[in-house]
C-alpha atoms as a PDB file:
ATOM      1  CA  UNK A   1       3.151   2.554   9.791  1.00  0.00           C
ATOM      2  CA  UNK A   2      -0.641   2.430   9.853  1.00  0.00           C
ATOM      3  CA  UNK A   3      -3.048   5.002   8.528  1.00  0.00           C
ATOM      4  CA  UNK A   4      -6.973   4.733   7.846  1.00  0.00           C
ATOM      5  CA  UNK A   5      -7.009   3.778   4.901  1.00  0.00           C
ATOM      6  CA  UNK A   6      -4.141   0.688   5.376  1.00  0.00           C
ATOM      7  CA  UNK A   7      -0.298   0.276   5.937  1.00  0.00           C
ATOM      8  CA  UNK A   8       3.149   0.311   5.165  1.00  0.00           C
ATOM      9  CA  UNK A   9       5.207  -1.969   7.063  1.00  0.00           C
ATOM     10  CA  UNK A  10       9.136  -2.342   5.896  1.00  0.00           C
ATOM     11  CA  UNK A  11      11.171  -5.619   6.810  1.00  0.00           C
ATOM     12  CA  UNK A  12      15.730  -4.803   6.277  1.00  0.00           C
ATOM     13  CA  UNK A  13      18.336  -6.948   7.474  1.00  0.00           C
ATOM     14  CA  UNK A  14      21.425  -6.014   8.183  1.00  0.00           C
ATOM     15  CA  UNK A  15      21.369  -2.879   6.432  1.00  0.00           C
ATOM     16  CA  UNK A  16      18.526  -0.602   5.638  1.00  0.00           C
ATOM     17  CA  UNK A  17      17.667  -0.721   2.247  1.00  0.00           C
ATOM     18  CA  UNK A  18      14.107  -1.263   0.264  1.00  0.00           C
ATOM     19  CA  UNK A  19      13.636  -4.287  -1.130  1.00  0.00           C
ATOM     20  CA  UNK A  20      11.308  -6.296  -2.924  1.00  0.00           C
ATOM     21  CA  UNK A  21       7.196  -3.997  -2.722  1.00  0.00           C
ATOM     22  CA  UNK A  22       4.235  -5.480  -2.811  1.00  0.00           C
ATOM     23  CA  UNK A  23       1.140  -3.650  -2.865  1.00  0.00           C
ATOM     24  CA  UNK A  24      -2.254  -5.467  -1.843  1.00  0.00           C
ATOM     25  CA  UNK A  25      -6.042  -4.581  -1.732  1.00  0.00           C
ATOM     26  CA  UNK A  26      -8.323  -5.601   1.146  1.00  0.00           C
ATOM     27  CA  UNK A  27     -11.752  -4.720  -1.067  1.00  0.00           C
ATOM     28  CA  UNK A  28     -13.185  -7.470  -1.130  1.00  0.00           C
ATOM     29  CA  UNK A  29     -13.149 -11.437   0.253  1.00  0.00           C
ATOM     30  CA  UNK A  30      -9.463 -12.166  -2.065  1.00  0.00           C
ATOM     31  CA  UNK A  31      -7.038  -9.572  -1.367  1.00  0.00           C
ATOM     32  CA  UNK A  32      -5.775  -8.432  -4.795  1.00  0.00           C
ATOM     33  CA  UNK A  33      -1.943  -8.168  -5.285  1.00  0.00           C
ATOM     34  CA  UNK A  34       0.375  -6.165  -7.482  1.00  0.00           C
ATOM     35  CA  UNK A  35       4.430  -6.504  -7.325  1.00  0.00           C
ATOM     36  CA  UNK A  36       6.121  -2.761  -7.517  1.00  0.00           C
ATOM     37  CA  UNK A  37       9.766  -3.958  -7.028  1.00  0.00           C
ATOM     38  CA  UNK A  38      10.335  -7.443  -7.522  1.00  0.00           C
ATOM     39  CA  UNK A  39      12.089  -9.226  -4.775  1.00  0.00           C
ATOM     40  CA  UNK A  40      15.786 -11.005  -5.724  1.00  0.00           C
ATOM     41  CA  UNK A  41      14.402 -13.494  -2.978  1.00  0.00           C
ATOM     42  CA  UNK A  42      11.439 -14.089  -0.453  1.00  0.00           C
ATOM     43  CA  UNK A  43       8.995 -13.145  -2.475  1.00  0.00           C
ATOM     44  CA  UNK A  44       6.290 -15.628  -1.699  1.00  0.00           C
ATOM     45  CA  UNK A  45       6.817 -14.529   2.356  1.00  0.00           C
ATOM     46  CA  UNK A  46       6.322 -10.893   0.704  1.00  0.00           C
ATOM     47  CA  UNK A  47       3.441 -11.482  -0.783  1.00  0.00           C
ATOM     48  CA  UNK A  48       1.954 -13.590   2.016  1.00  0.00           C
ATOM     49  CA  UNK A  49       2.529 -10.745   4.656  1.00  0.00           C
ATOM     50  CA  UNK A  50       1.057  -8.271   2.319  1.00  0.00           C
ATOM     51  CA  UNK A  51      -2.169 -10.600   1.747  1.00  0.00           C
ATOM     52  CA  UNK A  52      -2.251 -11.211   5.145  1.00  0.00           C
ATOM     53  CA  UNK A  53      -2.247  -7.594   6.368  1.00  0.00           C
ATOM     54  CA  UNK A  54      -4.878  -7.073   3.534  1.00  0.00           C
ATOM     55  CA  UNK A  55      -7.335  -9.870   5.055  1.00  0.00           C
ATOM     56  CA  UNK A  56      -6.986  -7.364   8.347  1.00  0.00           C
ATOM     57  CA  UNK A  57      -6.873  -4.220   7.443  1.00  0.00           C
ATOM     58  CA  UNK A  58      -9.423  -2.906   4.638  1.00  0.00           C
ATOM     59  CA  UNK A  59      -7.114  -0.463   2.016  1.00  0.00           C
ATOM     60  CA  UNK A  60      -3.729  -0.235   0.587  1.00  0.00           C
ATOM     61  CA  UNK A  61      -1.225  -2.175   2.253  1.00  0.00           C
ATOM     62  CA  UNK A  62       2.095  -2.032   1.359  1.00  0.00           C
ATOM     63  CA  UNK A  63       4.988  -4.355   2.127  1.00  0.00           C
ATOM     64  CA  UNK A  64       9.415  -3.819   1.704  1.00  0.00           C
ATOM     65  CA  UNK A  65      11.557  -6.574   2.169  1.00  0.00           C
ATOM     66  CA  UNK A  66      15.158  -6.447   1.980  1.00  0.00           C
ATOM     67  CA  UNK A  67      16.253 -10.267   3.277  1.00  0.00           C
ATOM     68  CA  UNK A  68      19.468 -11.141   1.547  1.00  0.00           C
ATOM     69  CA  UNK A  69      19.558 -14.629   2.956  1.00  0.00           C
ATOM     70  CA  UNK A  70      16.743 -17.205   2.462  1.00  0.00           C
ATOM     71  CA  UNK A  71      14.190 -17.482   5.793  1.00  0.00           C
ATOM     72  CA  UNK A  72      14.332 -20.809   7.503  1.00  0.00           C
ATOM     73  CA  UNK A  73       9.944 -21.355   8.338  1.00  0.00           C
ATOM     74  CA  UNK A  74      10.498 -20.127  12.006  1.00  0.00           C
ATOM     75  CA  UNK A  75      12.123 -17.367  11.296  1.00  0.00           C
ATOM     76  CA  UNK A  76       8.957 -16.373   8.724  1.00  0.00           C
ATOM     77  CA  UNK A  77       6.737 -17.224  10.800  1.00  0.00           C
ATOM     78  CA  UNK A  78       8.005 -15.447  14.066  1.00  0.00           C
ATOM     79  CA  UNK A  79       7.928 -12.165  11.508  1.00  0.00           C
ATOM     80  CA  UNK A  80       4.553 -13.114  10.054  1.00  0.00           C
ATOM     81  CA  UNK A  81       2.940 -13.368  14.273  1.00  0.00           C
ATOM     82  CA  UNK A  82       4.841  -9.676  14.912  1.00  0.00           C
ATOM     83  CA  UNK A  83       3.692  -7.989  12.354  1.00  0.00           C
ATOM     84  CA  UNK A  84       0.352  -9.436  12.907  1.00  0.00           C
ATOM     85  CA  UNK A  85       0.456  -8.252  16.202  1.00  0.00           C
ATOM     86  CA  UNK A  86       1.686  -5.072  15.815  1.00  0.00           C
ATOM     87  CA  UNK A  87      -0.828  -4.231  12.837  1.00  0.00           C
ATOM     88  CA  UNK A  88      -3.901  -5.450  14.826  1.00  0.00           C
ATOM     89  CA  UNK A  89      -3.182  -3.256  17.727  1.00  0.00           C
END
C-alpha cells in the first residue's frame, strides 16, 4: 500500500501470516532502519527491500515478510524488481 508520506508493502508464502517488520526512514541520503519483529529468516532481503523502498520513497516505509524457506538470488531479486516497480508507479 502506498500513502504520502511512504509504504507498507507485505511479502507471505504459502500462507498469510506477518512475518519478520522492518521499518525504514527515507530523511536523509542513508535510509535509517529499525527491526519491529525480527525475522526467523531473510532478514537481510527484509531489510534491503525496506532500504530500498526508503531510497525511493521519502517517509515511513514499512516491510512484512513471512518466507519460511530460504530465497535462492533470483527468486530475491525477481521480488526486489516487482516491488520496485509497483512502488514507483
Amino acid at each position: 500500500m502506498r500513502f504520502d508520506n511512504g509504504s507498507f508493502v507485505c511479502i507471505t508464502e504459502g500462507q498469510n501470516k506477518i512475518g519478520g517488520m522492518l521499518a525504514s526512514i527515507g530523511a536523509g541520503s542513508v535510509p535509517v532502519s529499525n527491526m519491529i519483529i525480527p525475522a526467523k529468516s531473510e532478514s537481510l532481503f527484509l531489510k534491503l527491500i525496506s532500504q530500498r523502498l526508503s531510497s525511493i520513497i521519502k517517509g515511513i516505509n514499512i516491510v512484512s515478510a513471512f518466507i519460511p524457506q530460504e530465497l535462492d538470488g533470483k527468486t530475491a531479486n525477481t521480488l526486489i524488481a516487482k516491488i520496485k516497480e509497483f512502488v514507483e508507479k
